[in-house]
C-alpha atoms as a PDB file:
ATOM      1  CA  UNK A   1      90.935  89.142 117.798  1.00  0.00           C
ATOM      2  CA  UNK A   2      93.704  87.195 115.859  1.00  0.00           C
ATOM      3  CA  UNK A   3      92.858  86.315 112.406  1.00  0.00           C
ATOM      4  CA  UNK A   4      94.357  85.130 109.485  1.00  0.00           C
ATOM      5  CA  UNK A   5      93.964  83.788 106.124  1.00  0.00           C
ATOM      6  CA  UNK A   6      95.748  82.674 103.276  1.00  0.00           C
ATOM      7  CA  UNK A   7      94.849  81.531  99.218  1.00  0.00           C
ATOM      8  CA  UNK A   8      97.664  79.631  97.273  1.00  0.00           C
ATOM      9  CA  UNK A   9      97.778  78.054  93.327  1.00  0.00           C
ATOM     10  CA  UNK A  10     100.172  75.446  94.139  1.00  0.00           C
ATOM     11  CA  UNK A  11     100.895  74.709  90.386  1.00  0.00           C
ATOM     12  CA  UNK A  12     102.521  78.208  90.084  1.00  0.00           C
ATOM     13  CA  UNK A  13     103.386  78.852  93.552  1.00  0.00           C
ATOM     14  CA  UNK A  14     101.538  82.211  93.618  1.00  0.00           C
ATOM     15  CA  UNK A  15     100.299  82.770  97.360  1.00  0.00           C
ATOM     16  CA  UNK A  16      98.169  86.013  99.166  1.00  0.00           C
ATOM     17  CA  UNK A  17      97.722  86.070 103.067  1.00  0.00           C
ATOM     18  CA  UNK A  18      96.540  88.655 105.343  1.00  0.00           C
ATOM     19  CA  UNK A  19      97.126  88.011 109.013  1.00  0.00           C
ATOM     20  CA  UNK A  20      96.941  90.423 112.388  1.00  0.00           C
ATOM     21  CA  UNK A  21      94.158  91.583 114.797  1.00  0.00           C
ATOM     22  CA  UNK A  22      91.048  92.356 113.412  1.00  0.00           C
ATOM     23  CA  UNK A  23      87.401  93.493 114.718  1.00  0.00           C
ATOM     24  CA  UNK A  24      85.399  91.504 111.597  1.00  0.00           C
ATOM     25  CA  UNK A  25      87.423  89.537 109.270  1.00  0.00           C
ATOM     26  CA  UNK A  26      90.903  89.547 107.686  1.00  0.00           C
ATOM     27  CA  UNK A  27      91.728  90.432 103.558  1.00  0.00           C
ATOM     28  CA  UNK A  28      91.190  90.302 100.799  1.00  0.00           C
ATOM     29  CA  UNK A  29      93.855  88.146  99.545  1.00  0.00           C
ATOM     30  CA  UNK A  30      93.835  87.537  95.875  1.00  0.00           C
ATOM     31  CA  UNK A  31      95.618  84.986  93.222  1.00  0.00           C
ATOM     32  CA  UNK A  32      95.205  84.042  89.576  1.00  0.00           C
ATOM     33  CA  UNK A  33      93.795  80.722  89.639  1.00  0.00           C
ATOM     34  CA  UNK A  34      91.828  79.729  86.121  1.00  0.00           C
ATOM     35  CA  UNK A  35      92.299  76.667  85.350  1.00  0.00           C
ATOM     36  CA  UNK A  36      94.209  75.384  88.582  1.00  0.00           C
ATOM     37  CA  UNK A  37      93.324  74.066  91.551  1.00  0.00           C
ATOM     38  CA  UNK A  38      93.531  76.055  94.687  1.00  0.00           C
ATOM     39  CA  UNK A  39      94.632  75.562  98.122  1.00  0.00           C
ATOM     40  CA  UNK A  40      92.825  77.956 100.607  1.00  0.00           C
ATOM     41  CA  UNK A  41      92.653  78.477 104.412  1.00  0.00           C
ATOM     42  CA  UNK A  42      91.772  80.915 107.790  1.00  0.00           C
ATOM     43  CA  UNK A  43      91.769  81.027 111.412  1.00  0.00           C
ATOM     44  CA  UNK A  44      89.822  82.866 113.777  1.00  0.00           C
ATOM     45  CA  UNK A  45      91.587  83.088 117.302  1.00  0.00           C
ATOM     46  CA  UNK A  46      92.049  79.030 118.010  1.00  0.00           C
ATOM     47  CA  UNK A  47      89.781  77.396 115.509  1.00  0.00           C
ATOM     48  CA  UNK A  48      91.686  77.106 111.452  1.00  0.00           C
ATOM     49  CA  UNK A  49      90.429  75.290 108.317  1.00  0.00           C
ATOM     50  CA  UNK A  50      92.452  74.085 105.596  1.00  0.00           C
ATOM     51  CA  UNK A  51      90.872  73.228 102.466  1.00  0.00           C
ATOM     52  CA  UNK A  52      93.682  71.657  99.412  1.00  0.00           C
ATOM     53  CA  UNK A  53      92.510  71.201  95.606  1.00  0.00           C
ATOM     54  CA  UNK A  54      89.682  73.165  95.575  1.00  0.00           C
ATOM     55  CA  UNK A  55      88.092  74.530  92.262  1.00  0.00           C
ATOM     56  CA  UNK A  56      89.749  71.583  90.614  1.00  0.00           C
ATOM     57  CA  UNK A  57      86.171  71.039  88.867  1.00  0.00           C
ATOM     58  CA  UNK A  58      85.800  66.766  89.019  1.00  0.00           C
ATOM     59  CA  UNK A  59      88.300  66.529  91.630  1.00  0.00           C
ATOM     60  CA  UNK A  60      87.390  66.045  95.277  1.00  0.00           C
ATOM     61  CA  UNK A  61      88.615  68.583  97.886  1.00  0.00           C
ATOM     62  CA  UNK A  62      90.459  67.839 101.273  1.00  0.00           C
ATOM     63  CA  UNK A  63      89.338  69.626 104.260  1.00  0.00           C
ATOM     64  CA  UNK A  64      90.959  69.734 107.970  1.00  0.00           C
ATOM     65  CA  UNK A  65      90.481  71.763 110.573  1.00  0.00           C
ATOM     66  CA  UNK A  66      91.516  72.141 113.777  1.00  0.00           C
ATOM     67  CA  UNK A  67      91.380  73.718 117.222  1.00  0.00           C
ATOM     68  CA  UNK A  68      94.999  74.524 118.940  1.00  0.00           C
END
């Protein structure tokens, strides 16, 4: 089935993805991300999440997701 998923620091613009057809789950995907906040999201077949300024310790994440 088609999967994806993707990690980003978008202070430093450093980004790892995996993507293609897989029988359990895509990756791993890594980044160097102490002390930032990270950006981070997937999709299995139809269904994605997005999740922006995570790990940012007091600040609050942002979450979508989505079915196309």
């Amino acid at each position: 089935m088609d999967m994806a998923l993707w990690i980003e620091v978008p202070e430093t613009w450093e980004r790892g993805e995996d993507y293609g057809r897989y029988t359990s789950y895509p990756g791993p995907a890594y980044v160097y991300g102490t002390g930032h906040c990270v950006d981070w999201g997937g999709g299995i077949s139809n269904v994605h999440v997005q999740v922006y300024n995570s790990n940012c310790g007091a600040r609050k994440e942002h979450r979508v997701t989505g079915v196309r």
